[in-house]
C-alpha atoms as a PDB file:
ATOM      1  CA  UNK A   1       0.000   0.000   0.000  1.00  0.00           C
ATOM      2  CA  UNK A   2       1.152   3.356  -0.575  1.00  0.00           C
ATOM      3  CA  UNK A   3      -0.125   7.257  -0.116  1.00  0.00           C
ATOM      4  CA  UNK A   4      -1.616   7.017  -3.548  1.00  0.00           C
ATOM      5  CA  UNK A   5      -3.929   4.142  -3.091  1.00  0.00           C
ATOM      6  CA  UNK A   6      -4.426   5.838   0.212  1.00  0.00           C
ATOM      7  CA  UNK A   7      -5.847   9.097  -1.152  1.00  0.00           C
ATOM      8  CA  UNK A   8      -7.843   6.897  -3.793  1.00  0.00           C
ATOM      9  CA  UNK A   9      -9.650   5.086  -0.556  1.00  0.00           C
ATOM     10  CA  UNK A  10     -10.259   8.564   1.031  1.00  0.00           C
ATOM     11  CA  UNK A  11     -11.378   9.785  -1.762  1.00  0.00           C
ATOM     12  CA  UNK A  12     -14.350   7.732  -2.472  1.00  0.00           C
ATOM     13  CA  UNK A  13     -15.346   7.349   1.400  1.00  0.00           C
ATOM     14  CA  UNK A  14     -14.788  10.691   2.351  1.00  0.00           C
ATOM     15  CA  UNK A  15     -16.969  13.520   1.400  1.00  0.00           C
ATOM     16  CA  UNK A  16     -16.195  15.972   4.460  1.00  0.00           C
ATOM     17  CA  UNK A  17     -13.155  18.543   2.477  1.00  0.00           C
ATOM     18  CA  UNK A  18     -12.506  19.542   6.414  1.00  0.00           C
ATOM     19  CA  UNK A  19     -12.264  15.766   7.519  1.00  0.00           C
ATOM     20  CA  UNK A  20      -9.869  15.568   4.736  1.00  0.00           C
ATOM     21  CA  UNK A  21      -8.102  18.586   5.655  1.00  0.00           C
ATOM     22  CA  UNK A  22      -7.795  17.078   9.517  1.00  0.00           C
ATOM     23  CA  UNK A  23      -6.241  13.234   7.899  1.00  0.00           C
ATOM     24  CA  UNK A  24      -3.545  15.200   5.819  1.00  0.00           C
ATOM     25  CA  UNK A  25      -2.830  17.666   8.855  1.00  0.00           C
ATOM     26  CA  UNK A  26      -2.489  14.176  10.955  1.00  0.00           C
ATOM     27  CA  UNK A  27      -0.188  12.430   8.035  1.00  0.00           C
ATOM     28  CA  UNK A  28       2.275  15.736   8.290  1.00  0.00           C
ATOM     29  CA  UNK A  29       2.662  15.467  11.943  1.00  0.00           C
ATOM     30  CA  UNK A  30       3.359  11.958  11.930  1.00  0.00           C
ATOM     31  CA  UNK A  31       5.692  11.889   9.460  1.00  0.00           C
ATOM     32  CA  UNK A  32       7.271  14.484  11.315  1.00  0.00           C
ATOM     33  CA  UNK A  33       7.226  12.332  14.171  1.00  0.00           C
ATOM     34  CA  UNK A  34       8.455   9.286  12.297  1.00  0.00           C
ATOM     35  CA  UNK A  35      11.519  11.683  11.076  1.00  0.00           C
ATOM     36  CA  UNK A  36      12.278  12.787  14.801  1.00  0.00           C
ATOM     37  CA  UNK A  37      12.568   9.106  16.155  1.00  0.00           C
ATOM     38  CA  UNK A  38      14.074   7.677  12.842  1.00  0.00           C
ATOM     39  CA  UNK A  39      11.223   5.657  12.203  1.00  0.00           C
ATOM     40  CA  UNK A  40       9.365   4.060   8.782  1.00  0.00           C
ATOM     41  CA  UNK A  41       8.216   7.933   7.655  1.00  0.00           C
ATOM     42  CA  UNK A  42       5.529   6.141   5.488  1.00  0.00           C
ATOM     43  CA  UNK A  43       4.291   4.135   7.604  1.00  0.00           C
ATOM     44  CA  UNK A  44       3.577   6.402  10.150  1.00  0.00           C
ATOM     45  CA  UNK A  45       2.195   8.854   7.253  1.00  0.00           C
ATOM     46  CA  UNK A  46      -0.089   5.846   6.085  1.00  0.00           C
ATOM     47  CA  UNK A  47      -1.607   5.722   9.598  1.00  0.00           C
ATOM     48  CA  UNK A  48      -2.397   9.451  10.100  1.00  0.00           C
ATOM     49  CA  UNK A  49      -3.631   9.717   6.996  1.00  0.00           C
ATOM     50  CA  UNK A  50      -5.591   6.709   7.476  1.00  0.00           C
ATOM     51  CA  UNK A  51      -6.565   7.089  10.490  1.00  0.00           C
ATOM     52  CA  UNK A  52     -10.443   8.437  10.378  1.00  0.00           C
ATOM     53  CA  UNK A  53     -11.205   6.516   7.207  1.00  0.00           C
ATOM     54  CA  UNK A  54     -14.387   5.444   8.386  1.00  0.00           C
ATOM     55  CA  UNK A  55     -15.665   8.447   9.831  1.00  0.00           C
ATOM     56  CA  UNK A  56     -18.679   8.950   7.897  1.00  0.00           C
ATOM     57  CA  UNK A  57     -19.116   5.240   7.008  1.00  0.00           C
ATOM     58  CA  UNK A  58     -19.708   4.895  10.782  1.00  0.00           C
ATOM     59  CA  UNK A  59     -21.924   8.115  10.777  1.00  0.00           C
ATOM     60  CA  UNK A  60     -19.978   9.360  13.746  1.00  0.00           C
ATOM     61  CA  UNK A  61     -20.525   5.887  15.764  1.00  0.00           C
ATOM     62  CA  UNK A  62     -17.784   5.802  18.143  1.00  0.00           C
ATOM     63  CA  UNK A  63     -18.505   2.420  18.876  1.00  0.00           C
ATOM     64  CA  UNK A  64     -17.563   1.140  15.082  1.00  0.00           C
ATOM     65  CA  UNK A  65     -15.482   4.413  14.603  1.00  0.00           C
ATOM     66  CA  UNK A  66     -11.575   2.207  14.393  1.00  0.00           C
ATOM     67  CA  UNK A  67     -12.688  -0.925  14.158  1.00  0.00           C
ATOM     68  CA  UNK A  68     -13.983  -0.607  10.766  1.00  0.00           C
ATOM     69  CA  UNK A  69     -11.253   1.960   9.737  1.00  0.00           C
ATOM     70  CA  UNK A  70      -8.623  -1.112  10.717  1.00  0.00           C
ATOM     71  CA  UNK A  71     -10.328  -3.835   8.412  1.00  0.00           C
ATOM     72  CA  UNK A  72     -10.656  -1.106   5.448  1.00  0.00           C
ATOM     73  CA  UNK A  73      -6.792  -0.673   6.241  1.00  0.00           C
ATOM     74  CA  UNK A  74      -5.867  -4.024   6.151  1.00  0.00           C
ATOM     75  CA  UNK A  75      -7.965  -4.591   3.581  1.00  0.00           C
ATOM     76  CA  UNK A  76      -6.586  -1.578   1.884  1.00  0.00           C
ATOM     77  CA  UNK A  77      -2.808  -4.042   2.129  1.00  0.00           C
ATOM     78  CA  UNK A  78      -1.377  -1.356   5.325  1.00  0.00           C
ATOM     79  CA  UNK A  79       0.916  -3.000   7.895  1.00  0.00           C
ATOM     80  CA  UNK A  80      -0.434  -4.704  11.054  1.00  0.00           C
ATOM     81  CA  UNK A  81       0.877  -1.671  12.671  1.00  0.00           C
ATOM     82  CA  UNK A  82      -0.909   0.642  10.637  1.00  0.00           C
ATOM     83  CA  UNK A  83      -3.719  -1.251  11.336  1.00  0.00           C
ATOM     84  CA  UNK A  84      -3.675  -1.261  15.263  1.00  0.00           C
ATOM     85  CA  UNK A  85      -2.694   2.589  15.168  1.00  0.00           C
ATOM     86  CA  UNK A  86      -5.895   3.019  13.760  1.00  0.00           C
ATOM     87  CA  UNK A  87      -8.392   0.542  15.901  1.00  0.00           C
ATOM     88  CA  UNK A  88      -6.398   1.891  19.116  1.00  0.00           C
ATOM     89  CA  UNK A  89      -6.834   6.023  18.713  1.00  0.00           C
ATOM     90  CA  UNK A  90     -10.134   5.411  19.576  1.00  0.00           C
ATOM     91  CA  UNK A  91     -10.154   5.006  23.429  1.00  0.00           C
ATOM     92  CA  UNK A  92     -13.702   3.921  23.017  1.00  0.00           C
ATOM     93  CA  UNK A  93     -12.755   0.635  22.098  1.00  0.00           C
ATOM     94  CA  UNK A  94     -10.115   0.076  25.341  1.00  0.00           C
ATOM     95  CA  UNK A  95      -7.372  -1.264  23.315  1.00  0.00           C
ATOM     96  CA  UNK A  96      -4.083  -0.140  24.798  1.00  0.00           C
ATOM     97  CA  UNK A  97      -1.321   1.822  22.859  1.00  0.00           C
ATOM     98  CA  UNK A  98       1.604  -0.864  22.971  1.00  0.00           C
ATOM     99  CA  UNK A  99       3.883   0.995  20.521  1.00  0.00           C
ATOM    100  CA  UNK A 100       5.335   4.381  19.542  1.00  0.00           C
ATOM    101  CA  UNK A 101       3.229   4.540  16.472  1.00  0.00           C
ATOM    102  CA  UNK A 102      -0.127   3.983  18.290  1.00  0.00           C
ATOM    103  CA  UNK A 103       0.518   6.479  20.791  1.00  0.00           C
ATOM    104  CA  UNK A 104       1.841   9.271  18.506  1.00  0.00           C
ATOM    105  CA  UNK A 105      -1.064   8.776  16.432  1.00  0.00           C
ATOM    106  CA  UNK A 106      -3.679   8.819  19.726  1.00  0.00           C
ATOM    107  CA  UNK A 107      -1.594  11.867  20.787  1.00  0.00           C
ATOM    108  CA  UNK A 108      -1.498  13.691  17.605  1.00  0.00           C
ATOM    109  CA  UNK A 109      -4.905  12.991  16.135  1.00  0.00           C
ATOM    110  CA  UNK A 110      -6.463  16.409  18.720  1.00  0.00           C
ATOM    111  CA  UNK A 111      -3.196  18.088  18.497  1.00  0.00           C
ATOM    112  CA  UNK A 112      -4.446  19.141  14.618  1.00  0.00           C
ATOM    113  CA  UNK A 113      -7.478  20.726  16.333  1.00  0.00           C
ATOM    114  CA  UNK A 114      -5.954  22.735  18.619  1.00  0.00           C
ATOM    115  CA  UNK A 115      -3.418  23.827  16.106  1.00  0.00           C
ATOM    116  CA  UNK A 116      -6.357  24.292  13.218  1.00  0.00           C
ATOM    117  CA  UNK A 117      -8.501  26.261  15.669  1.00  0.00           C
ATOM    118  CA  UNK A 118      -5.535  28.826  16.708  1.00  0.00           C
ATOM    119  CA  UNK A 119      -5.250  29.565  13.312  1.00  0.00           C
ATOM    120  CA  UNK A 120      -8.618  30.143  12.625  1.00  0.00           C
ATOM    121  CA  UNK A 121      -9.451  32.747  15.030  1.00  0.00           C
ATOM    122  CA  UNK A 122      -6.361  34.938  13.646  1.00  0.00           C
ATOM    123  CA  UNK A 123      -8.191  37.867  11.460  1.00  0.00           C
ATOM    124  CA  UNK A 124      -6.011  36.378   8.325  1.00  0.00           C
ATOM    125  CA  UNK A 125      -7.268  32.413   9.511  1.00  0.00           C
ATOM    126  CA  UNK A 126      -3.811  31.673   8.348  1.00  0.00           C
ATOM    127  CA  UNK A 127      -0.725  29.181   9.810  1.00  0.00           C
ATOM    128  CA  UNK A 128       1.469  31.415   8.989  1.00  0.00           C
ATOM    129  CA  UNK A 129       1.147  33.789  12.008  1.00  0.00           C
ATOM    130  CA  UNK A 130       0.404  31.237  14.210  1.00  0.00           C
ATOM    131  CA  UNK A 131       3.147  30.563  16.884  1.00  0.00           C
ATOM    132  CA  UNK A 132       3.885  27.788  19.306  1.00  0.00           C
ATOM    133  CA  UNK A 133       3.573  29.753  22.578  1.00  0.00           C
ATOM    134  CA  UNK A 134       0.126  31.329  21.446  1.00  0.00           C
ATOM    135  CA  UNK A 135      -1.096  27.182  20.738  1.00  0.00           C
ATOM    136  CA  UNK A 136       0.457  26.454  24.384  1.00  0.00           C
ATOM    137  CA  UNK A 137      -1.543  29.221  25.905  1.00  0.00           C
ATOM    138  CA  UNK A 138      -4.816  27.762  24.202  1.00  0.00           C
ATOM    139  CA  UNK A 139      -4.077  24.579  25.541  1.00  0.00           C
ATOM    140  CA  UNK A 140      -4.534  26.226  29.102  1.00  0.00           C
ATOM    141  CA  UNK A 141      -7.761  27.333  27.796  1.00  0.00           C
ATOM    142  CA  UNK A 142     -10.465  24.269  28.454  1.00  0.00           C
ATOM    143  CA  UNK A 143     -13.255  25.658  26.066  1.00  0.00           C
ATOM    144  CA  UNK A 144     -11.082  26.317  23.197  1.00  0.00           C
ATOM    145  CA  UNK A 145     -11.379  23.980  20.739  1.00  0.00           C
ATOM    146  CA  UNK A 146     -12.437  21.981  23.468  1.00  0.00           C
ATOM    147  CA  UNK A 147     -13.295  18.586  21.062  1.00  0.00           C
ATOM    148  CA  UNK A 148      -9.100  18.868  21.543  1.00  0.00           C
ATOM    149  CA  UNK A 149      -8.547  16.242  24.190  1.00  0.00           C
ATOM    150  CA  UNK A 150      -5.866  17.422  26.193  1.00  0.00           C
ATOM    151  CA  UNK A 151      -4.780  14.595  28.005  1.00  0.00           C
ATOM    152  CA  UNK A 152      -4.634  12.702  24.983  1.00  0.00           C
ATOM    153  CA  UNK A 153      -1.768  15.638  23.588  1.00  0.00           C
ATOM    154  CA  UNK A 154      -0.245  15.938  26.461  1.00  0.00           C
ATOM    155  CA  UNK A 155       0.366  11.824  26.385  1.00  0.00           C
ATOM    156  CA  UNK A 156       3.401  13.520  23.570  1.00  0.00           C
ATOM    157  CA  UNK A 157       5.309  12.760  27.447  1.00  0.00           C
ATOM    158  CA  UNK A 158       4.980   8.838  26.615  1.00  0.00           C
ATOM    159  CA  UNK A 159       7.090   9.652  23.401  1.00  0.00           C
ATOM    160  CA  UNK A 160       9.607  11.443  25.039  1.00  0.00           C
ATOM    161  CA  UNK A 161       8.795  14.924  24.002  1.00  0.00           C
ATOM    162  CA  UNK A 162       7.743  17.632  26.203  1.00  0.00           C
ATOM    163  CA  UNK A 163       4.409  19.165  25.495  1.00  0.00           C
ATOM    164  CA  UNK A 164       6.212  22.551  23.892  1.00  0.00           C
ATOM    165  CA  UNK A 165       8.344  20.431  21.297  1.00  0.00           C
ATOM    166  CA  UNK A 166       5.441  17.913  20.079  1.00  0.00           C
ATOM    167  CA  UNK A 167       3.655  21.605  19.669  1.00  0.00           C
ATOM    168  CA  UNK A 168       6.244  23.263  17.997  1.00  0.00           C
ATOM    169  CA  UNK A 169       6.838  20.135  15.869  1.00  0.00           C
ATOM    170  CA  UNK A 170       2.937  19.766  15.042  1.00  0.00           C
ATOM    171  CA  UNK A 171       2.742  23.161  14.435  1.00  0.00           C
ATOM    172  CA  UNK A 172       5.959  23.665  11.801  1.00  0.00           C
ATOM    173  CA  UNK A 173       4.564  20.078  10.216  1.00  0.00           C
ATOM    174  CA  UNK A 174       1.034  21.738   9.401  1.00  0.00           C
ATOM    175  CA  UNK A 175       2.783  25.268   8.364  1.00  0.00           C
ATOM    176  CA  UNK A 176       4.392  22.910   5.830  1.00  0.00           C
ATOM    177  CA  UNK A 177       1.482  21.714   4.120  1.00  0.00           C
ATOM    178  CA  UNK A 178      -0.871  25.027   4.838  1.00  0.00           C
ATOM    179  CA  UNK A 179      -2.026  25.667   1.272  1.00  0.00           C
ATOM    180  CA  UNK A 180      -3.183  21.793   1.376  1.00  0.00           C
ATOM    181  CA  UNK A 181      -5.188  22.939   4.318  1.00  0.00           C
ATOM    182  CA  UNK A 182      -6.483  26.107   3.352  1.00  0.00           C
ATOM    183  CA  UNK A 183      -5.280  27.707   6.196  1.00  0.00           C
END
């Protein structure tokens, strides 16, 4: 499997152009992530990118929501990494984050939010201004993007990284794809 055939998949089961916009945002920080701890860069891109394939196929069902994104994975031909990255980001289901790729991904997968949101209230709704310390002062700020689960971010501490680098990090990985994500 490979990013093409992923964005072919997402493509025909994903209508929502923000959903979209949230899986490639995902993709950039993990292969950020992947980079940082020398790991398989497109592997860990598959699973971000992957990782809320189901989303509307579910209808929002956060009892399915994972479980059917893993078999369309597998299916799909991703590694059996990929595909418990992708049934275990939904805490719903109680399946424990064994390795560094499952928790990045359960860690990262709100970070986009938060990140999204601070750019959005800027008067230009643009990346480009946005800065690390401003995203770290949201985070202090419970009903700010408050679908943004903060402990899951701030479980960046089982990687290793302290909550201002995994921001920093998430937010220069997003600034590099911005015109992807209209923002």
């Amino acid at each position: 499997m490979n990013r093409v055939e992923a964005i072919d998949s997402i493509e025909a089961n994903v209508e929502n152009r923000n959903l979209i916009k949230h899986m490639l945002a995902t993709e950039a920080i993990m292969r950020a992530l992947a980079r940082k701890f020398s790991e398989d860069e497109e592997e860990w891109g598959l699973a971000g990118l992957l990782h809320d394939i189901d989303v509307e196929l579910t209808e929002g069902d956060m009892d399915n929501h994972g479980k059917l994104g893993a078999d369309l994975v597998r299916e799909m031909g991703a590694s059996e990494a990929v595909v418990h990255a992708v049934l275990c980001h939904n805490e719903a289901h109680g399946i424990i984050c064994e390795t560094k790729l499952d928790k990045a991904l359960l860690c990262t997968d709100p970070l986009t939010g938060l990140i999204t949101a601070a750019a959005l209230v800027r008067p230009d709704k643009k990346l480009a201004g946005v800065e690390a310390k401003s995203v770290r002062k949201r985070f202090k700020e419970k009903s700010f993007a408050a679908g943004a689960r903060r402990e899951q971010i701030a479980g960046c501490s089982e990687l290793g990284l302290e909550l201002d680098k995994f921001i920093e990090l998430g937010l220069k990985a997003m600034k590099g794809i911005a015109e992807d994500l209209g923002l």
